[in-house]
Protein backbone atom coordinates (compact mmCIF):
# COMPACT_ATOMS: atom_id res chain seq x y z
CA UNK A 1 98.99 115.06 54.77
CA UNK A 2 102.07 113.55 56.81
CA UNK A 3 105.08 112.53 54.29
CA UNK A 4 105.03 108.89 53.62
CA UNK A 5 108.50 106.06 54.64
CA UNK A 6 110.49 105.91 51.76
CA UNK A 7 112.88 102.95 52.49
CA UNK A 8 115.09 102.01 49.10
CA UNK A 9 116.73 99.25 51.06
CA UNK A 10 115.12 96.52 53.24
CA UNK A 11 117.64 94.06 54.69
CA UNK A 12 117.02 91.44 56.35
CA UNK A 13 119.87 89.99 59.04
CA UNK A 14 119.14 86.74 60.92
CA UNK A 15 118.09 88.83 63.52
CA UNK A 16 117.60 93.07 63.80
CA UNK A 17 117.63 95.57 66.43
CA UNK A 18 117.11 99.39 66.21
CA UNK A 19 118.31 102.31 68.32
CA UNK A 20 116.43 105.46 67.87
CA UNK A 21 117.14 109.12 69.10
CA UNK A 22 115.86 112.65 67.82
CA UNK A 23 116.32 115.90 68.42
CA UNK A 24 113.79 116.61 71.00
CA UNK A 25 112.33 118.10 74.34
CA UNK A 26 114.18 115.43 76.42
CA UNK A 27 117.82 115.63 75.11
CA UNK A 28 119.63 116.37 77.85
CA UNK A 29 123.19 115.49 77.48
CA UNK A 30 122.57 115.52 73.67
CA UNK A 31 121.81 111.74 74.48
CA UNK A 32 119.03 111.66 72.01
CA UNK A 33 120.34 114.04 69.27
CA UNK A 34 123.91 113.25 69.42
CA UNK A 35 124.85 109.26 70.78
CA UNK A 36 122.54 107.66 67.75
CA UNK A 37 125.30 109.53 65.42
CA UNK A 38 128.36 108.35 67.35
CA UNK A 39 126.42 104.70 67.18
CA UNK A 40 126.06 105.46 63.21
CA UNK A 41 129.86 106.89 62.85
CA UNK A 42 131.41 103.62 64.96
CA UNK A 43 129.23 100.55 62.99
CA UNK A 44 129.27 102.11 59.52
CA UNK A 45 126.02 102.35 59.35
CA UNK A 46 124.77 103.32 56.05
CA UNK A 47 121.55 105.50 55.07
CA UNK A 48 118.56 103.40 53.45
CA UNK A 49 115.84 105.83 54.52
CA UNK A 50 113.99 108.17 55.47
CA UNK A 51 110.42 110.07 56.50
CA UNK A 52 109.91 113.42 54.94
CA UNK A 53 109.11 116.36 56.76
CA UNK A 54 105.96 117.36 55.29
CA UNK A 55 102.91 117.33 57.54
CA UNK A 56 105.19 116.96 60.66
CA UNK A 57 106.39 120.30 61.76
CA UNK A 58 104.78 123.63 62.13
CA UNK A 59 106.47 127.33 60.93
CA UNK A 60 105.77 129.75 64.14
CA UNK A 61 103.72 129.69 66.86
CA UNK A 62 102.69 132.96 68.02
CA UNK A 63 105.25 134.61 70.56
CA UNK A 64 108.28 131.60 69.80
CA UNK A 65 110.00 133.89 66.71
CA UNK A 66 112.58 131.68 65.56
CA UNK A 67 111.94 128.34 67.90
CA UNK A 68 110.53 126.33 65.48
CA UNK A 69 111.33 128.22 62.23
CA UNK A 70 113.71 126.99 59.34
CA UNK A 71 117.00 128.38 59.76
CA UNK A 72 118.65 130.00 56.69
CA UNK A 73 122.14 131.12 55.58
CA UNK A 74 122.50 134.13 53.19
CA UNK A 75 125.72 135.61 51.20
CA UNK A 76 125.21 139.51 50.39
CA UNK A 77 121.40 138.53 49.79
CA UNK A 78 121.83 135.03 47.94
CA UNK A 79 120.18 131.93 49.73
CA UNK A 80 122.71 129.22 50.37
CA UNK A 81 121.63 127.16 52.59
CA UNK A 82 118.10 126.43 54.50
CA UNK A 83 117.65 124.11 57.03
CA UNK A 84 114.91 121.09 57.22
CA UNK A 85 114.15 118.68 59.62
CA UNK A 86 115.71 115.21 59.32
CA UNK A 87 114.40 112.07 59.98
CA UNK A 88 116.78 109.42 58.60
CA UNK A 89 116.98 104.94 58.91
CA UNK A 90 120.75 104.01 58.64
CA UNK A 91 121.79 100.53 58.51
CA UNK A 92 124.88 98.37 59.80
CA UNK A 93 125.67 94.55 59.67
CA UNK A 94 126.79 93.37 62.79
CA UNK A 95 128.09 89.97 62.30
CA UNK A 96 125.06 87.89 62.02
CA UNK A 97 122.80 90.96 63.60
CA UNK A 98 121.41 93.90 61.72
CA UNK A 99 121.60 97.22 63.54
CA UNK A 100 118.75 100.03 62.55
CA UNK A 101 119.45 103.34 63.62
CA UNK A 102 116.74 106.33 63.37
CA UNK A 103 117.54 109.65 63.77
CA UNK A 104 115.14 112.22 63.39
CA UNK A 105 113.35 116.11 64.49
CA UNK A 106 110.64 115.52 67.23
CA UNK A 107 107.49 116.62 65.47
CA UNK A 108 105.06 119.31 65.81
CA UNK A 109 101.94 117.87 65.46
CA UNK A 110 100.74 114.29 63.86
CA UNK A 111 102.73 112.55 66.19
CA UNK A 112 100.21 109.29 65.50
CA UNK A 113 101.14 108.95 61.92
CA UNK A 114 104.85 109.80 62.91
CA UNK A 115 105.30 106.86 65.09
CA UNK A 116 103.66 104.64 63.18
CA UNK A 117 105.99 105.33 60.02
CA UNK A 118 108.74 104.51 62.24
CA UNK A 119 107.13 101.30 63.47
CA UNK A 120 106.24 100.20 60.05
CA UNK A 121 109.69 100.55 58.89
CA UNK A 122 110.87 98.49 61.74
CA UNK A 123 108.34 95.86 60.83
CA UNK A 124 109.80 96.07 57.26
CA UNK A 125 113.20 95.66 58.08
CA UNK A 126 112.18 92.41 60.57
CA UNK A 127 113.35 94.61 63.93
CA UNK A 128 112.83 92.90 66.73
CA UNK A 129 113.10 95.18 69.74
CA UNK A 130 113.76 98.73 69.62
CA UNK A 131 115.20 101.15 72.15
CA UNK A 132 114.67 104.66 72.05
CA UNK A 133 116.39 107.53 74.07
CA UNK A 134 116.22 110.54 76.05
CA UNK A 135 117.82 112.14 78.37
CA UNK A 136 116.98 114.37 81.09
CA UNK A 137 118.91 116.87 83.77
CA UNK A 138 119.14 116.42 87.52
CA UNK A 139 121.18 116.97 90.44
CA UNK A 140 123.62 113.85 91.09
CA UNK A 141 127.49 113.37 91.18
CA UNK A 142 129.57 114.05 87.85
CA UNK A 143 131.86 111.50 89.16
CA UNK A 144 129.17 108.31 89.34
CA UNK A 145 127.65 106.29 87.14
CA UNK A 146 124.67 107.54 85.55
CA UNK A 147 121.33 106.64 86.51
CA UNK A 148 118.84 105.40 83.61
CA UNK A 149 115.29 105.42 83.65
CA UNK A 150 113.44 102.60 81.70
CA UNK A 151 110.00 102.37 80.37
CA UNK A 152 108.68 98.98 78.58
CA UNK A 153 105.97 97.74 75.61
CA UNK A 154 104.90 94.79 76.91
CA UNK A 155 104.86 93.75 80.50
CA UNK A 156 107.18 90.28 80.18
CA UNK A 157 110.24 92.61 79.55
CA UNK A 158 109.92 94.03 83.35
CA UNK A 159 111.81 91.27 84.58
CA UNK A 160 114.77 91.06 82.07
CA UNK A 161 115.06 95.17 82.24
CA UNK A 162 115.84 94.65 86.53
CA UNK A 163 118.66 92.86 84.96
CA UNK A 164 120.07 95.99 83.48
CA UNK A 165 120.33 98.58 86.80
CA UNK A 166 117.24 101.06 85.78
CA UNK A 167 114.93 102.82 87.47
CA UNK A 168 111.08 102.28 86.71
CA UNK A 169 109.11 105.30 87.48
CA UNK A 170 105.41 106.21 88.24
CA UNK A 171 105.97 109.74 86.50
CA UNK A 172 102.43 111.61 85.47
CA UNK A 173 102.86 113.89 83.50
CA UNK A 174 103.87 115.07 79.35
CA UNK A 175 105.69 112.62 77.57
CA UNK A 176 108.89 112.29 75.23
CA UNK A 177 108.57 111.00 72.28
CA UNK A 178 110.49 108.10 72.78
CA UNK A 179 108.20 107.24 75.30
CA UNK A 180 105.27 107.71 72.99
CA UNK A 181 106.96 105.42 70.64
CA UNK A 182 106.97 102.80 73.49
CA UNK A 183 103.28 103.41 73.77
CA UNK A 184 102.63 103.05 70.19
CA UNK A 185 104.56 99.86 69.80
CA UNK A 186 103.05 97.99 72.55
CA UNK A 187 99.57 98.41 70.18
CA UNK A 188 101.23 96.19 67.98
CA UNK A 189 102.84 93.66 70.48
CA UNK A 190 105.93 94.85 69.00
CA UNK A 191 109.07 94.71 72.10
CA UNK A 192 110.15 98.36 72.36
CA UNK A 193 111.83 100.07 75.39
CA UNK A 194 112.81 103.94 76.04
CA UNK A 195 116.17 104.87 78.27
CA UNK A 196 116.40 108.08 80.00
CA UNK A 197 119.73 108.81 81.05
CA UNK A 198 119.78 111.38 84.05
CA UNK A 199 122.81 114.13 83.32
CA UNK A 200 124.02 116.16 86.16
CA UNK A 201 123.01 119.38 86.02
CA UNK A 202 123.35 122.17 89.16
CA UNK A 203 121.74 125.26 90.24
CA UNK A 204 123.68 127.08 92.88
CA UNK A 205 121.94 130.59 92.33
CA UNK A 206 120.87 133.18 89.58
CA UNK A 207 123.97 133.94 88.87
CA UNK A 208 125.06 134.36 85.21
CA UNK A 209 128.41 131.94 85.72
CA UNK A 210 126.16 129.37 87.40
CA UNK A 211 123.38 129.44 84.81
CA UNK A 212 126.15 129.14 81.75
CA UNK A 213 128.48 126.54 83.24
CA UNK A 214 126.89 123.90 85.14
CA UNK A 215 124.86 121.70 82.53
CA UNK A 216 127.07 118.99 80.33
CA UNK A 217 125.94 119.50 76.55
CA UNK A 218 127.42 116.49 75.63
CA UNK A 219 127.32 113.97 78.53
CA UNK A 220 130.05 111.47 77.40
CA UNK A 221 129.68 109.20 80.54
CA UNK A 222 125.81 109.22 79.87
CA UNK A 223 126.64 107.98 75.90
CA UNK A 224 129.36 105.17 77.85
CA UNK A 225 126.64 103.87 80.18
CA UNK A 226 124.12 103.25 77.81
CA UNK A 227 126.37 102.24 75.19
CA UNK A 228 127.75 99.67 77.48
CA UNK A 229 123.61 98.39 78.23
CA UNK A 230 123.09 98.33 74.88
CA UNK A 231 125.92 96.43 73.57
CA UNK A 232 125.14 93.95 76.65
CA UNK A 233 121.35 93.38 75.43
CA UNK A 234 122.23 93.41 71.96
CA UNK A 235 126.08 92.38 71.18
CA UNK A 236 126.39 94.67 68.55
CA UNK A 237 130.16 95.32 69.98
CA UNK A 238 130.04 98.80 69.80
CA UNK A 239 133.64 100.13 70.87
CA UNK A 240 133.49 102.54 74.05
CA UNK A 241 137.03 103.12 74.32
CA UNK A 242 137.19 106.75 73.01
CA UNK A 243 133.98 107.16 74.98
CA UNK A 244 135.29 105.99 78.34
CA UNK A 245 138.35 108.68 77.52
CA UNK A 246 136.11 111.21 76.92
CA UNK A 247 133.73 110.31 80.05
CA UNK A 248 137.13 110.87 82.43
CA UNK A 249 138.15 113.83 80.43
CA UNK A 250 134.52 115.17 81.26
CA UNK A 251 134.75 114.71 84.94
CA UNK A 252 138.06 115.92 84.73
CA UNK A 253 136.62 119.16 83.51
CA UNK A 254 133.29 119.05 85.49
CA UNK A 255 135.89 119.25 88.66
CA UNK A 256 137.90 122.16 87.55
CA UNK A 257 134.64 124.43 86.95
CA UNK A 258 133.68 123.34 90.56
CA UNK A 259 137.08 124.17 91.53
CA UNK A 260 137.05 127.53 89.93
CA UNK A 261 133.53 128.48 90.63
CA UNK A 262 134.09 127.62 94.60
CA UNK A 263 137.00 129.86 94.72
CA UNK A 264 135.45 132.71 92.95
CA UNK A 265 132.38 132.89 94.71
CA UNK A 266 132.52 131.25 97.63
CA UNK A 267 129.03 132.81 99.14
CA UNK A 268 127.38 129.87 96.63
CA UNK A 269 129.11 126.92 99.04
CA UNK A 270 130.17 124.85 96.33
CA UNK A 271 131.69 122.00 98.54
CA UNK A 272 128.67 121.81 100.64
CA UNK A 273 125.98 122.15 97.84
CA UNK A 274 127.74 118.78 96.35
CA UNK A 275 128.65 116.98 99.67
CA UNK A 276 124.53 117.31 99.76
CA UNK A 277 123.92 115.60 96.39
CA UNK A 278 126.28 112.97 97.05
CA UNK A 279 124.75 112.13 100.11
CA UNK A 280 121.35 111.86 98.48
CA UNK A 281 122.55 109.89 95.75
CA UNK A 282 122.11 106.23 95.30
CA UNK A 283 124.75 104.79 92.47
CA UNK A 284 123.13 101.60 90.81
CA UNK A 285 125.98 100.25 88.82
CA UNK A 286 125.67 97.90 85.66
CA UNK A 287 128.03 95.55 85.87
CA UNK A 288 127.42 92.04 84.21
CA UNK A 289 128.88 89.46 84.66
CA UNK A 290 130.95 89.16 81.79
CA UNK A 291 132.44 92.38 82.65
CA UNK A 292 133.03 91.80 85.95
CA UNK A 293 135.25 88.60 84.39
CA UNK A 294 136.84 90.68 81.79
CA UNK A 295 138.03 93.23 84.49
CA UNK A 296 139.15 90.92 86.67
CA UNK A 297 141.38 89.41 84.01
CA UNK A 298 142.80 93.16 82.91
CA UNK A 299 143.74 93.26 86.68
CA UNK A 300 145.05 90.00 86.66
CA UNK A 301 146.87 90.09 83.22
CA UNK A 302 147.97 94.08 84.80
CA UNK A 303 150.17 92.84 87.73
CA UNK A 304 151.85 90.15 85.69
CA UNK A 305 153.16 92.59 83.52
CA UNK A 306 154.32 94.41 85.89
């Protein structure tokens, strides 16, 4: 039997949003398993919850080994430590908004009963839209914005999503689970939404340096971008300083691996294979208004103190 909600806190704000991520199939970037931390590290947020594991995750599947087994930590023979899937509600106040934030272990099997906990605690906690994440690899420029995939509960949302510079695709195929979620919570009429963040990701040959180098495990301008959407949808006024540093420190990086692998082995065309993906590439900024006024001012307020 799947592991019931246990929530020992229910708040209710004058109004409540939720984020949710998990570690999961679509994570590239770590946008799933890693920005719904930095989210919970920069509001506060405090735990009031959580699914149990039981029912949700299987021990082996013939031929995987270790994939999907516990992982455990022994000192000359004594057990110290074994892992165990999380799945985990935090909480922050936000002003007059409540912010849920779910973080959890893509499950196994009774992915039904999964989602639904999840809804219900939303429900519970009066949420009333929820976005869920993922993040997948492709081949596009380090140095642009990220593009963001969006899928949608209910269908009057289409129109306020344009608003926000995604991408709505007719993809067939297996789903994330934060696209299942989507599908679950438009059964209830609830308002629920899934962003994909696309993370550059290059394959110049089988070479060992190419295959071990060229994927971002942590895509810091991903986390900015959709940080910056949510806080616009929301205004939950999370800060994205430190992640706008980080974003230019990445590309900084990103072009001194280029740099490097170009001059090492130049039979892989470097330069060429990325004057090719730029060309192909079509940046769709997000720039709202209010931004666009706030930069202008920075500029503005710049030159006079200078």
């Amino acid at each position: 039997m799947a592991a019931p909600l246990d929530l020992w806190e229910r708040p209710q704000a004058q109004e409540t949003v939720m984020i949710a991520g998990w570690e999961q199939w679509a994570d590239a970037g770590s946008i799933s398993s890693g920005l719904p931390y930095y989210i919970i590290e920069q509001s506060e947020a405090r735990k009031i919850g959580q699914i149990g594991p039981d029912g949700y995750y299987l021990f082996q599947i013939p031929g995987t080994h270790h994939l999907l087994r516990p992982v455990v930590k022994l000192d000359e023979g004594l057990v110290r430590s074994m892992s165990s899937p999380t799945n985990e509600f935090y909480y922050a106040d936000r002003g007059n908004l409540g912010l849920l934030i779910f973080a959890g272990d893509e499950p196994h099997m009774n992915e039904d009963a999964y989602a639904d906990a999840i809804l219900d605690a939303a429900e519970q906690t009066g949420v009333r839209r929820i976005i869920a994440l993922g993040g997948v690899y492709g081949s596009m420029p380090y140095d642009k914005e990220r593009s963001v995939s969006c899928s949608y509960s209910l269908p009057h949302m289409q129109a306020e999503m344009e608003n926000y510079a995604v991408r709505f695709s007719n993809y067939e195929g297996g789903t994330t689970i934060s696209t299942f979620l989507v599908h679950k919570a438009a059964q209830r009429g609830m308002e629920a939404l899934s962003f994909h963040g696309f993370v550059p990701a290059y394959d110049f040959g089988q070479t060992a340096f190419a295959s071990q180098g060229l994927r971002i495990e942590n895509d810091f301008k991903a986390w900015y971008d959709l940080v910056r959407r949510i806080n616009h949808m929301f205004g939950v006024g999370i800060d994205v300083s430190h992640l706008r540093e980080q974003a230019d420190e990445l590309a900084a990086s990103m072009e001194s691996q280029l740099d490097e692998l170009a001059r090492e082995m130049p039979q892989l065309n470097v330069r060429a294979y990325l004057a090719e993906v730029s060309k192909e590439f079509v940046e769709h900024p997000f720039m709202p208004l209010d931004d666009v006024w706030a930069e202008g001012l920075g500029d503005i307020f710049g030159d006079l103190g200078d």
